[in-house]
C-alpha atoms as a PDB file:
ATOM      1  CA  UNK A   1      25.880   2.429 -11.415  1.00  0.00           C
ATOM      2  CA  UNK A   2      26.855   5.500  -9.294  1.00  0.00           C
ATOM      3  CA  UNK A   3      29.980   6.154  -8.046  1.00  0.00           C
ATOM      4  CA  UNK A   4      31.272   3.534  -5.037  1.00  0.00           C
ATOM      5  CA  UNK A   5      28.536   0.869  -6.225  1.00  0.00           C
ATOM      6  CA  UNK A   6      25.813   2.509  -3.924  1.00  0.00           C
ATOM      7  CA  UNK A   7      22.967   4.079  -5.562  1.00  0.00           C
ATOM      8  CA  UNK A   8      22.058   2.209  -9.320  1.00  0.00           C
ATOM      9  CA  UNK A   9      19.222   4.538 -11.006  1.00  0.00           C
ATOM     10  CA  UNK A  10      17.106   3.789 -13.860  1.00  0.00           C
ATOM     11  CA  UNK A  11      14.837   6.300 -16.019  1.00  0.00           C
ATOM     12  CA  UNK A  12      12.692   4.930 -18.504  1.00  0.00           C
ATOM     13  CA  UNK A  13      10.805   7.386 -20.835  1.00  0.00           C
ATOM     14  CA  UNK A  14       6.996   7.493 -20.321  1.00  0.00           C
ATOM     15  CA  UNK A  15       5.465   4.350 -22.524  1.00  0.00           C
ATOM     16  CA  UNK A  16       2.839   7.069 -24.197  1.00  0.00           C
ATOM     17  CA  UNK A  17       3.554  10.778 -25.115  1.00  0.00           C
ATOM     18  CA  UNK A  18       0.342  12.121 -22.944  1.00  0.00           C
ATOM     19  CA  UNK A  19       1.705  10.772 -19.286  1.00  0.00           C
ATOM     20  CA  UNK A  20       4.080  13.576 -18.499  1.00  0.00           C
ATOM     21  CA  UNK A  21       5.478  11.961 -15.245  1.00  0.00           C
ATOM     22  CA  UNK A  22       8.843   9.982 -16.227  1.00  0.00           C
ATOM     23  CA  UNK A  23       8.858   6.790 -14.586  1.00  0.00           C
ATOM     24  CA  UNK A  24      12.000   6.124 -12.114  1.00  0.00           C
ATOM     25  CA  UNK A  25      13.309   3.512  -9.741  1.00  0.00           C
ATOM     26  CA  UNK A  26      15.680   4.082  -7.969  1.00  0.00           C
ATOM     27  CA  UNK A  27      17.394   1.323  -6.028  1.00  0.00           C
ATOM     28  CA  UNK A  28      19.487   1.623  -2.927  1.00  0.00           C
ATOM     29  CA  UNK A  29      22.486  -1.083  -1.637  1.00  0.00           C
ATOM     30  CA  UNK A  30      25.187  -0.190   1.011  1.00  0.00           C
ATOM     31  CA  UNK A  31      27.217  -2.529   1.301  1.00  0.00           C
ATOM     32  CA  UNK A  32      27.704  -1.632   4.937  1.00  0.00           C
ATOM     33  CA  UNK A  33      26.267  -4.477   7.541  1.00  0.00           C
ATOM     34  CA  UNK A  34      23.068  -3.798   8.393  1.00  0.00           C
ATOM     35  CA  UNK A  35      22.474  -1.312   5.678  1.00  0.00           C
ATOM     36  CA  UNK A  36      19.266  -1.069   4.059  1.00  0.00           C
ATOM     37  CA  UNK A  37      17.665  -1.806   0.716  1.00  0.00           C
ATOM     38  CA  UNK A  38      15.862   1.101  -0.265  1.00  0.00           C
ATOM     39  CA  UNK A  39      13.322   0.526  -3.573  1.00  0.00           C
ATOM     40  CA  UNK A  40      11.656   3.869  -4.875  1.00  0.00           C
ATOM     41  CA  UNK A  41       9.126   3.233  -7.831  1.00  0.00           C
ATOM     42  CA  UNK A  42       6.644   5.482  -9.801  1.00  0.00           C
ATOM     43  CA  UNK A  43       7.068   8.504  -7.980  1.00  0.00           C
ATOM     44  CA  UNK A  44       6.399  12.048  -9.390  1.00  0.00           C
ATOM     45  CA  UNK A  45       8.893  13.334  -7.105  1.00  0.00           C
ATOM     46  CA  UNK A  46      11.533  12.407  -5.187  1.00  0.00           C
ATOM     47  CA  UNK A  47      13.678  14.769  -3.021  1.00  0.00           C
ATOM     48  CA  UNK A  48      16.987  13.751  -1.184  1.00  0.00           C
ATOM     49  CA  UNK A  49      17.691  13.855   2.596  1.00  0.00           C
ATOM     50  CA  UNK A  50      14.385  13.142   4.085  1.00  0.00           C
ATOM     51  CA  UNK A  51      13.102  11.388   1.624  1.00  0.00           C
ATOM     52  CA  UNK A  52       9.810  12.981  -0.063  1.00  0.00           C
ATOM     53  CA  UNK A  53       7.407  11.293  -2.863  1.00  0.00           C
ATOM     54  CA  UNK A  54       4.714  13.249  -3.767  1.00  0.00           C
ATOM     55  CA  UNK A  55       2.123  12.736  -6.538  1.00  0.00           C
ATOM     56  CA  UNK A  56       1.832   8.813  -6.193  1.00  0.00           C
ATOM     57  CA  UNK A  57       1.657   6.480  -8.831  1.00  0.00           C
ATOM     58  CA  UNK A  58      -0.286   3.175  -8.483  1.00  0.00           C
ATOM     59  CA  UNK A  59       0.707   0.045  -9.997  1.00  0.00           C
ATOM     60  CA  UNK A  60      -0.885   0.527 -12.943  1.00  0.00           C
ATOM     61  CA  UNK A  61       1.071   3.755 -13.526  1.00  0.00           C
ATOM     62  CA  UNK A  62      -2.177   6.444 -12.940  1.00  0.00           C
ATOM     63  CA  UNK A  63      -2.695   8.508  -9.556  1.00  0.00           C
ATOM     64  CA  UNK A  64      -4.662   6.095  -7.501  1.00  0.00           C
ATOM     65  CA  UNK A  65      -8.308   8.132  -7.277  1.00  0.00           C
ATOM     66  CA  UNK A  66     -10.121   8.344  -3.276  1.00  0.00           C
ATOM     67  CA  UNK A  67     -13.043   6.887  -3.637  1.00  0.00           C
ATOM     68  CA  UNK A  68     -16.245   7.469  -1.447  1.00  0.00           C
ATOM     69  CA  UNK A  69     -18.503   4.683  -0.099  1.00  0.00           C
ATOM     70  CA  UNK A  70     -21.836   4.693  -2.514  1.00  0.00           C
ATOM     71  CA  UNK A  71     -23.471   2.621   0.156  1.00  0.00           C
ATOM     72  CA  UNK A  72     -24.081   2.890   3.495  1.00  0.00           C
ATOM     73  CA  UNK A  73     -21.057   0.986   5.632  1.00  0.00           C
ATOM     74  CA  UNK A  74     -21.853  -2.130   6.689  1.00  0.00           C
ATOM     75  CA  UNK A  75     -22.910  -3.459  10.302  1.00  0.00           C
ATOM     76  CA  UNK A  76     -22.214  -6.280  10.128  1.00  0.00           C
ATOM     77  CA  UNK A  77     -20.984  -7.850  12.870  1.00  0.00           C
ATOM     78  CA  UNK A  78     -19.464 -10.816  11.058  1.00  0.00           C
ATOM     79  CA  UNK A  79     -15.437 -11.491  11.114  1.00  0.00           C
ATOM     80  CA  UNK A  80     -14.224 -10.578   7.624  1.00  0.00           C
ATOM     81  CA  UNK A  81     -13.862 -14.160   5.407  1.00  0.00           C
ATOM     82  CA  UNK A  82     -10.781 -15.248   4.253  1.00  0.00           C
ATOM     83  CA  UNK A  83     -11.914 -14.531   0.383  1.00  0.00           C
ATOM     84  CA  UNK A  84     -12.816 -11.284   1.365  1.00  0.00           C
ATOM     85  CA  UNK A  85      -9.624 -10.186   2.482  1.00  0.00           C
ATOM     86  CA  UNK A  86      -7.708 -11.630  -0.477  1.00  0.00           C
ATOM     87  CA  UNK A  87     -10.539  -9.661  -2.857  1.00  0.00           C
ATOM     88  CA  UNK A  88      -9.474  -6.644  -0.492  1.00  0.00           C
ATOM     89  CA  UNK A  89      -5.608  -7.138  -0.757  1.00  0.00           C
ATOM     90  CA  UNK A  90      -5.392  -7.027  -4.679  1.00  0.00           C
ATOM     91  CA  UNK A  91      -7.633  -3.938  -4.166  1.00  0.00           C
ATOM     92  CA  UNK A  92      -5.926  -2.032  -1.832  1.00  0.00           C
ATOM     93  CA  UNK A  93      -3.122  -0.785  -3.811  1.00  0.00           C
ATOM     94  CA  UNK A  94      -1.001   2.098  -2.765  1.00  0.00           C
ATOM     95  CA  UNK A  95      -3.576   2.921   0.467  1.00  0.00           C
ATOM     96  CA  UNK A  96      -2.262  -0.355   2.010  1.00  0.00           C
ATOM     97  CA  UNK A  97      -0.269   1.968   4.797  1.00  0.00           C
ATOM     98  CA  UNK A  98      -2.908   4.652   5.548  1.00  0.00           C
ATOM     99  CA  UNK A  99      -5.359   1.679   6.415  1.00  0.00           C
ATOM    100  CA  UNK A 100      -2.411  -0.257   8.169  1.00  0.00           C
ATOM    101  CA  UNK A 101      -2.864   3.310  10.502  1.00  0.00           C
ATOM    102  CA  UNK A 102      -6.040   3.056  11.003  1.00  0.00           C
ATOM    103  CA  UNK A 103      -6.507  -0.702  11.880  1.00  0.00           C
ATOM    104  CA  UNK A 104      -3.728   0.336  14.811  1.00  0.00           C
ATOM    105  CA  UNK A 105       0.037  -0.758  13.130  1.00  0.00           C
ATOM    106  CA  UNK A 106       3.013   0.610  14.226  1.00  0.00           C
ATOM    107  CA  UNK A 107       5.596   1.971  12.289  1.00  0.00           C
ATOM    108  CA  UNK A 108       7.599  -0.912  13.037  1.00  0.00           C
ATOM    109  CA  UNK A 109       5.476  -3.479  12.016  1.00  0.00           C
ATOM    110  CA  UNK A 110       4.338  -1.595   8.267  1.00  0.00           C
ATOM    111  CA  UNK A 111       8.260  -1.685   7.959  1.00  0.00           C
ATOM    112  CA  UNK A 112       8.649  -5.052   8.643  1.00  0.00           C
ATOM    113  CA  UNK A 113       5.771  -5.950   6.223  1.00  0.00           C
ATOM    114  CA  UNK A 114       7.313  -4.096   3.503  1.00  0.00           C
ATOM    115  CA  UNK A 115      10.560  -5.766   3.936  1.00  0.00           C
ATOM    116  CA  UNK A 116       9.241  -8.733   4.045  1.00  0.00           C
ATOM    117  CA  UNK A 117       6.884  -8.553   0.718  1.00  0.00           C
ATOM    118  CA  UNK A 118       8.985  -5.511  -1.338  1.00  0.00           C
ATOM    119  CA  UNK A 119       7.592  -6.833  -4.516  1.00  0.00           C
ATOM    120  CA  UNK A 120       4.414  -8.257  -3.430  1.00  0.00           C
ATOM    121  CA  UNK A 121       2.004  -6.076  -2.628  1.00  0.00           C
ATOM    122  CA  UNK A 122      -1.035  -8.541  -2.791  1.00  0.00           C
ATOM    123  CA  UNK A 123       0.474 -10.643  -0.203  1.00  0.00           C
ATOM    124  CA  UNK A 124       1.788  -7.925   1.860  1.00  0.00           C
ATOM    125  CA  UNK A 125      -1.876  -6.966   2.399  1.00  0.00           C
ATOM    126  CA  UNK A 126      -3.265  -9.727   2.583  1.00  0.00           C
ATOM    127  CA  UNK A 127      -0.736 -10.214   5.431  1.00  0.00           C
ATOM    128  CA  UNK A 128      -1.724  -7.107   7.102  1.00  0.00           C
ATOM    129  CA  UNK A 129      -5.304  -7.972   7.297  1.00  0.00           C
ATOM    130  CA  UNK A 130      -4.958 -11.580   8.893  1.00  0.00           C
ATOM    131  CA  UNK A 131      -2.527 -10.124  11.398  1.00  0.00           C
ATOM    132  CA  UNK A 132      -5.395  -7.814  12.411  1.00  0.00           C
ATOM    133  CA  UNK A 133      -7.952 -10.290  11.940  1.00  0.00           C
ATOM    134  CA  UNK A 134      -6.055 -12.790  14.122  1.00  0.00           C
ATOM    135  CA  UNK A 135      -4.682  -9.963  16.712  1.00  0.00           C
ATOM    136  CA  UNK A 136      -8.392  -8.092  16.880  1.00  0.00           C
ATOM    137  CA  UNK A 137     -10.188 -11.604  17.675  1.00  0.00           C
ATOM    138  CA  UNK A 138     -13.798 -11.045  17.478  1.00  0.00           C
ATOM    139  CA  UNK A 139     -13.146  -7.426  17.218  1.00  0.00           C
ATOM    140  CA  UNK A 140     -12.129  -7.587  13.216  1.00  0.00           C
ATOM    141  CA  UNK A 141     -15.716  -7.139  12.342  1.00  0.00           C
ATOM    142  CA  UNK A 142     -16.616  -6.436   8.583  1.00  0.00           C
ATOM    143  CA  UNK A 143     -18.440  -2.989  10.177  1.00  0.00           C
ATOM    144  CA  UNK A 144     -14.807  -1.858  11.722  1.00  0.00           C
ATOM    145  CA  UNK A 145     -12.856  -2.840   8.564  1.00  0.00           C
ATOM    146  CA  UNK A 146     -15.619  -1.064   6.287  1.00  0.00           C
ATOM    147  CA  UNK A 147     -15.294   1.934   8.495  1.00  0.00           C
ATOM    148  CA  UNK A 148     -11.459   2.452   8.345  1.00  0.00           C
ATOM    149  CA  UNK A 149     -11.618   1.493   4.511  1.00  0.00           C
ATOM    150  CA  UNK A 150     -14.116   4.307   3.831  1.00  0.00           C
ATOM    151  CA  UNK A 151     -11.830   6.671   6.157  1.00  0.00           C
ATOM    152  CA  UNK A 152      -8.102   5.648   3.803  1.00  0.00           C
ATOM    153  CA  UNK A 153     -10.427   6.613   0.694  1.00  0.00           C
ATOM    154  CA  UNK A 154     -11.298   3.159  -0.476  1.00  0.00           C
ATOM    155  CA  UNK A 155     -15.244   3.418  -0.405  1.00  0.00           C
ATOM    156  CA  UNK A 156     -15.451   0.710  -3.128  1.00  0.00           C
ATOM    157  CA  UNK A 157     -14.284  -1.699  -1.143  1.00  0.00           C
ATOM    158  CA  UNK A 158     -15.996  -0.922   1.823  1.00  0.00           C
ATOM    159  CA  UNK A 159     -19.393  -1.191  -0.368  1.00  0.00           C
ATOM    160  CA  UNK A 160     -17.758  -4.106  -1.092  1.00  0.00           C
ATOM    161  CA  UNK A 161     -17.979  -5.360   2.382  1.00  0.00           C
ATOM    162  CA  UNK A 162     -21.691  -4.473   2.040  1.00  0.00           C
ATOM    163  CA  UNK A 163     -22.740  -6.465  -0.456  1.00  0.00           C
ATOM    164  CA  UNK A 164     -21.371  -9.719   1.018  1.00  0.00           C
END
């Protein structure tokens, strides 16, 4: 633990001796009211101040990979089921904010999200998407989610959309 109680890090040692990133968390408390709880994981680098991570690490511990859309994106004009969007959420992975963007989020309410599911990213997304769903109406088509998950780099699951 750091001096005054405030900042507790942990390194752990890659688990084999090819990864060179060393695996951190680092894990934030003030004690001050209204202070916030700050959780940094897998990160190949992280700066003080403004916080910057660069060179993220998916939950499996590898650089999540963009992938493009093999198929053509659906045009469908069927809302998105709800089995869909659970296949989708323990997809998504580490792109869960860049397509939070694009289906029209704030700031404020990705924030909220993440405070609300820090350790659950499954249900975080799967959050995300039946807030949009429900918010979007008949506008949450498969064809507009395909679209903006093709655009964050997750072509898979937009062919994914395809096929159903």
């Amino acid at each position: 633990m750091a001096e005054g109680g405030d900042i507790e890090e942990i390194e752990r040692e890659p688990k084999e001796p090819k990864e060179q990133i060393v695996k951190r968390s680092i894990l934030m408390n003030p004690r001050r009211e209204g202070g916030a709880n700050i959780v940094i994981e897998n990160a190949g680098l992280v700066t003080s101040g403004d916080i910057h991570i660069v060179n993220h690490i998916g939950q499996d511990g590898k650089k999540q990979k963009t992938k493009k859309a093999k198929k053509p994106l659906t045009n469908s004009t069927e809302l998105p089921s709800v089995e869909e969007l659970q296949y989708i959420s323990c997809r998504l992975g580490a792109r869960w904010k860049k397509l939070g963007r694009k289906l029209e989020w704030d700031e404020g309410f990705l924030e909220h999200l993440e405070h609300d599911h820090p350790t659950n990213t499954e249900e975080r997304n799967y959050q995300m998407l039946c807030k949009w769903k429900q918010a979007k109406g008949e506008g949450a088509t498969k064809k507009v989610l395909a679209k903006q998950l093709a655009d964050c780099g997750s072509g898979d699951l937009a062919d994914y959309l395809h096929g159903q």
